[in-house]
C-alpha atoms as a PDB file:
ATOM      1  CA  UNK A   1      98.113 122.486 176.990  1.00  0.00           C
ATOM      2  CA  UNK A   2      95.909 119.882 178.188  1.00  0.00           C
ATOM      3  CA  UNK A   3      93.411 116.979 176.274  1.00  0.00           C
ATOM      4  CA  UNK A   4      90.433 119.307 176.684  1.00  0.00           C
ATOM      5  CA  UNK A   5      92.342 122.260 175.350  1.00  0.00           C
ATOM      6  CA  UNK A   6      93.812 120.136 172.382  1.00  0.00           C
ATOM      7  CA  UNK A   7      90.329 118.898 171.618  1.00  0.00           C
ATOM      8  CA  UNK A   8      89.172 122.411 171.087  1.00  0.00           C
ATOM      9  CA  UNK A   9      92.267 123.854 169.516  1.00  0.00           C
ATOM     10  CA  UNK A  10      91.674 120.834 166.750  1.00  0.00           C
ATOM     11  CA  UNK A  11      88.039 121.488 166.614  1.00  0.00           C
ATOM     12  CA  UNK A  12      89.482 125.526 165.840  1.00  0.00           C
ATOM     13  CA  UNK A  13      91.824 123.861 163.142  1.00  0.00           C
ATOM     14  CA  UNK A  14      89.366 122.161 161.729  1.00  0.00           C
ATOM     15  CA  UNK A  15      86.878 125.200 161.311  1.00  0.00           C
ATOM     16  CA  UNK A  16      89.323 126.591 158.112  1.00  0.00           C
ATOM     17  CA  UNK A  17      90.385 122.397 156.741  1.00  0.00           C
ATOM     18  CA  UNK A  18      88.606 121.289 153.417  1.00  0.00           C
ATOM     19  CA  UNK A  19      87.707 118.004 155.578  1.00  0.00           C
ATOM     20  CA  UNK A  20      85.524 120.648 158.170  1.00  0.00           C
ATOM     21  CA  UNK A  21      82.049 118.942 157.279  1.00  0.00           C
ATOM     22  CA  UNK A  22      83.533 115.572 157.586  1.00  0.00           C
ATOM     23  CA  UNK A  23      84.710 116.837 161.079  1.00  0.00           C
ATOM     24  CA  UNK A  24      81.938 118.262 162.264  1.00  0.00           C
ATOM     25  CA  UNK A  25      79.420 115.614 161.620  1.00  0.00           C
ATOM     26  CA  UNK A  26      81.628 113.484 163.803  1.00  0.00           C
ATOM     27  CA  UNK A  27      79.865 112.360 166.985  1.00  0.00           C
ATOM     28  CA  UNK A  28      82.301 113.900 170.341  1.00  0.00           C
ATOM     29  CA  UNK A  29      82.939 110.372 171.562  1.00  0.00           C
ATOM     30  CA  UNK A  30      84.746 109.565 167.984  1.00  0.00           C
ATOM     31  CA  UNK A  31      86.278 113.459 167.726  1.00  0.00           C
ATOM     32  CA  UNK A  32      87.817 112.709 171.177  1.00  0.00           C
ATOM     33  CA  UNK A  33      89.380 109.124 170.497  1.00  0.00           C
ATOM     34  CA  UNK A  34      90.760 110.290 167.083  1.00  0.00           C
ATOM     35  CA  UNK A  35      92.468 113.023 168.913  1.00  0.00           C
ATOM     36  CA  UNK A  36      93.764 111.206 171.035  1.00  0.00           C
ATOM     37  CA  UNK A  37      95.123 108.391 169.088  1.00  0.00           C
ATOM     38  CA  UNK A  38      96.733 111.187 167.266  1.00  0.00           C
ATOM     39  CA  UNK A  39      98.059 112.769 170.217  1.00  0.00           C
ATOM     40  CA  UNK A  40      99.804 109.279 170.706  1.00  0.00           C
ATOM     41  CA  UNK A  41     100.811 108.659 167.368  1.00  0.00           C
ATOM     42  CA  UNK A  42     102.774 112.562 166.808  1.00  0.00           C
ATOM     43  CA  UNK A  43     104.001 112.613 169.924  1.00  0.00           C
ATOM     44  CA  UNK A  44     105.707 108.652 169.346  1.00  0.00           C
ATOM     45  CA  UNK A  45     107.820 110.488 166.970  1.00  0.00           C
ATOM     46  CA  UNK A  46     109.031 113.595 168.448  1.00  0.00           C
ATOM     47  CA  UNK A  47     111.005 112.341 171.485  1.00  0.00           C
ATOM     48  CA  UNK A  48     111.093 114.892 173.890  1.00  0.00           C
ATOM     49  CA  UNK A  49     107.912 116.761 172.764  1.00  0.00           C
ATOM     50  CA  UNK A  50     105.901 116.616 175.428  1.00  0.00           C
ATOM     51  CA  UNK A  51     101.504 118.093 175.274  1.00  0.00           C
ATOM     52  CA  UNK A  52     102.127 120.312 178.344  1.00  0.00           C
ATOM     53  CA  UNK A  53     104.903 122.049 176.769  1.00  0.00           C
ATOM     54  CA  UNK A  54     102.963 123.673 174.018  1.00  0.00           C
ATOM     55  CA  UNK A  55     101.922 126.959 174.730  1.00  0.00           C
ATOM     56  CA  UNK A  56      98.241 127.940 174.273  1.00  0.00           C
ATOM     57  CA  UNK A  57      98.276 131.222 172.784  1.00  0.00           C
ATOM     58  CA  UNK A  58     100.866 129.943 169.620  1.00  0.00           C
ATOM     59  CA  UNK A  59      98.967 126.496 169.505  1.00  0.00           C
ATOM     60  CA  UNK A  60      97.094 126.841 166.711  1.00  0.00           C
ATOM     61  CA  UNK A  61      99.968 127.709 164.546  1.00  0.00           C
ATOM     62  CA  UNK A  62     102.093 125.059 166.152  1.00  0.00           C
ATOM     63  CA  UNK A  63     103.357 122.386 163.379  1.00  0.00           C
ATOM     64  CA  UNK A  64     103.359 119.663 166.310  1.00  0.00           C
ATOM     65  CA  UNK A  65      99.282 120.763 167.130  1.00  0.00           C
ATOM     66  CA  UNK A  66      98.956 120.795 162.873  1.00  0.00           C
ATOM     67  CA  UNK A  67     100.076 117.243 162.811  1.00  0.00           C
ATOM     68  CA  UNK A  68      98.066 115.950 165.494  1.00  0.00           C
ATOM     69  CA  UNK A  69      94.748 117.722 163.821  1.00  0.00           C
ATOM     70  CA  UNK A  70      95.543 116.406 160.415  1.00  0.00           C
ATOM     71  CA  UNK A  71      96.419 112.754 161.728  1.00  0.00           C
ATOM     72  CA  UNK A  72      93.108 112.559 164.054  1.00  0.00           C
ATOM     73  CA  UNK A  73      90.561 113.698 160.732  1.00  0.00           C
ATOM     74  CA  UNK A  74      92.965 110.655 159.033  1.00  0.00           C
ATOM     75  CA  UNK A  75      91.944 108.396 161.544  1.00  0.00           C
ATOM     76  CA  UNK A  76      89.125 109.213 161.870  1.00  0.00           C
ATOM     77  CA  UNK A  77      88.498 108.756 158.141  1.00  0.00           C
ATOM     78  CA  UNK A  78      90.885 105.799 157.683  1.00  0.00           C
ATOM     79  CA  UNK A  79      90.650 103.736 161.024  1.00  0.00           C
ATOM     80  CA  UNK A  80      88.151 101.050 160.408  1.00  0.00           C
ATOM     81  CA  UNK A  81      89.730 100.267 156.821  1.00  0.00           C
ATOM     82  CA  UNK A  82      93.400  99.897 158.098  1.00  0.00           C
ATOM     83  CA  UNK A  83      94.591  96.420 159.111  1.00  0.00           C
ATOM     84  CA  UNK A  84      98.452  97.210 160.311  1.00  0.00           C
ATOM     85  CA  UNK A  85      98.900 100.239 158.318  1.00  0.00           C
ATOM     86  CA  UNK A  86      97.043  98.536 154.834  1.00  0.00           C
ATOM     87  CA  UNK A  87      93.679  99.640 153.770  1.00  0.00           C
ATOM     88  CA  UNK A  88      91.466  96.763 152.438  1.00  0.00           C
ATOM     89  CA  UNK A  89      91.508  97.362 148.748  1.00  0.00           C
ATOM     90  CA  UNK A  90      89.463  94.133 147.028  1.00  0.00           C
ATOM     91  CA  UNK A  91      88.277  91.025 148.747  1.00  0.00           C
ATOM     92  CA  UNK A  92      86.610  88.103 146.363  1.00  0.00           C
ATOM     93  CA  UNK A  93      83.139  86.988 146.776  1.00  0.00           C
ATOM     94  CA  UNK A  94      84.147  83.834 148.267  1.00  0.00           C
ATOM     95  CA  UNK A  95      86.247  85.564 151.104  1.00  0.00           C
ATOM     96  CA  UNK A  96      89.413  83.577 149.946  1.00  0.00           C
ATOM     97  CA  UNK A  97      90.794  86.113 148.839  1.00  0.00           C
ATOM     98  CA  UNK A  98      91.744  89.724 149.966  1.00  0.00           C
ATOM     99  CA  UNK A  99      94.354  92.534 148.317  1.00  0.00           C
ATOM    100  CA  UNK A 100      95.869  95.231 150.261  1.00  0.00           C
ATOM    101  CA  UNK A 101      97.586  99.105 149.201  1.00  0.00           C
ATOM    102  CA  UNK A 102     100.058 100.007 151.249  1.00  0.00           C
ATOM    103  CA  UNK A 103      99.767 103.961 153.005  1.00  0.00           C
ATOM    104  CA  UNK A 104     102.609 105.319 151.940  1.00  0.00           C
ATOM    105  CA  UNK A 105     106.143 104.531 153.395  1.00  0.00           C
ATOM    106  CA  UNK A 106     106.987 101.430 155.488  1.00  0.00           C
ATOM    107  CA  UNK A 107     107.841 103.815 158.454  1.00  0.00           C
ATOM    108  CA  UNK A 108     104.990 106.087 158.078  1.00  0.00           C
ATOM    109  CA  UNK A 109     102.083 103.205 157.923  1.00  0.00           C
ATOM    110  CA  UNK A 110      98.794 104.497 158.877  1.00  0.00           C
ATOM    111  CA  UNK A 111     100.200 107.862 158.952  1.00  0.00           C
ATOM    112  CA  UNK A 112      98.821 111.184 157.397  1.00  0.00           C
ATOM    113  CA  UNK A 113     100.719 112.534 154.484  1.00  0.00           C
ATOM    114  CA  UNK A 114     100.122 116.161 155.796  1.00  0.00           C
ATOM    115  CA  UNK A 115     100.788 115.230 159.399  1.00  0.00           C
ATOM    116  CA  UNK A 116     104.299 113.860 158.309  1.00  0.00           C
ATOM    117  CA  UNK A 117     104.659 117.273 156.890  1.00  0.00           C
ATOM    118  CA  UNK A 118     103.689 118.914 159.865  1.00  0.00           C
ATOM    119  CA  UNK A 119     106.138 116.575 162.004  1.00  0.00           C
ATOM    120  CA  UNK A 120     109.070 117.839 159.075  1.00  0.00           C
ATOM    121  CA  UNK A 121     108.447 121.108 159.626  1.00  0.00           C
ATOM    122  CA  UNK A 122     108.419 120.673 163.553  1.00  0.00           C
ATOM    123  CA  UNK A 123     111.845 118.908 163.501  1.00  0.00           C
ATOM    124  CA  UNK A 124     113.399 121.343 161.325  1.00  0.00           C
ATOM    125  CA  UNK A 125     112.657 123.991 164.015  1.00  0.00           C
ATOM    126  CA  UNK A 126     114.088 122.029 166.836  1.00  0.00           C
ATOM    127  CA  UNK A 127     117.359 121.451 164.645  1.00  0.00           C
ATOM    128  CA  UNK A 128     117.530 125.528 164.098  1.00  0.00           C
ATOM    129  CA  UNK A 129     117.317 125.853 167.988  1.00  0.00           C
ATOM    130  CA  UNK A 130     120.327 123.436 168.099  1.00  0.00           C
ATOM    131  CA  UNK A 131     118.476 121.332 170.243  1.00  0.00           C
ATOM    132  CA  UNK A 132     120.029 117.392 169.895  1.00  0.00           C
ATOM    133  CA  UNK A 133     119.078 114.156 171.320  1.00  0.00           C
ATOM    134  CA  UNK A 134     121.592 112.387 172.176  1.00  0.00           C
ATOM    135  CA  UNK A 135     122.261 108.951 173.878  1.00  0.00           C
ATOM    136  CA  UNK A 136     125.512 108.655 175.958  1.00  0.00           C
END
């Protein structure tokens, strides 16, 4: 699979996802960064995964492709209000004074719920092949 095929497959994702409006009214220059930055951020935490490896035609159904859709519509969403995996949550008038909420876990910071899922379900599989990563 390449970027430009990923792009689309997400777009195809995101045709049948409660956030499709949201999506859609994206400009293409934001749709392809978010995807991207996704790309980066699933792929960070499979070792071994690898984009070309995917295969087209089972793509769409792929938990790995699933994690990388739902994490791009979460940064796309989310980006601007994150500040190393916090979202601004109050800030005084004065500009003394500003409160923070973490996103979930300390490991998972600034990472979709559902794409953590996603990235669950895809490690599970590659445990049930019996493949292991090992350092030696």
């Amino acid at each position: 699979m390449t970027d430009a095929e990923l792009l689309t497959t997400v777009t195809a994702i995101m045709s049948n996802h409660l956030d499709k409006t949201y999506w859609t009214g994206l400009d293409s220059d934001t749709k392809v960064a978010a995807v991207e930055m996704a790309k980066g951020d699933v792929l960070a935490r499979l070792p071994g995964q690898t984009l070309a490896a995917i295969n087209n035609e089972t793509a769409q159904g792929n938990p790995v492709v699933l994690a990388m859709a739902e994490q791009a519509v979460y940064l796309a969403r989310n980006y601007g209000q994150q500040v190393n995996g916090k979202v601004v949550t109050s800030e005084a008038v004065e500009g003394l004074s500003v409160g923070y909420t973490i996103i979930g876990k300390a490991e998972t910071l600034g990472f979709s719920a559902r794409a953590e899922a996603y990235l669950q379900q895809a490690k599970r599989a590659r445990r049930a092949w019996g493949i292991r990563f090992t350092r030696g």
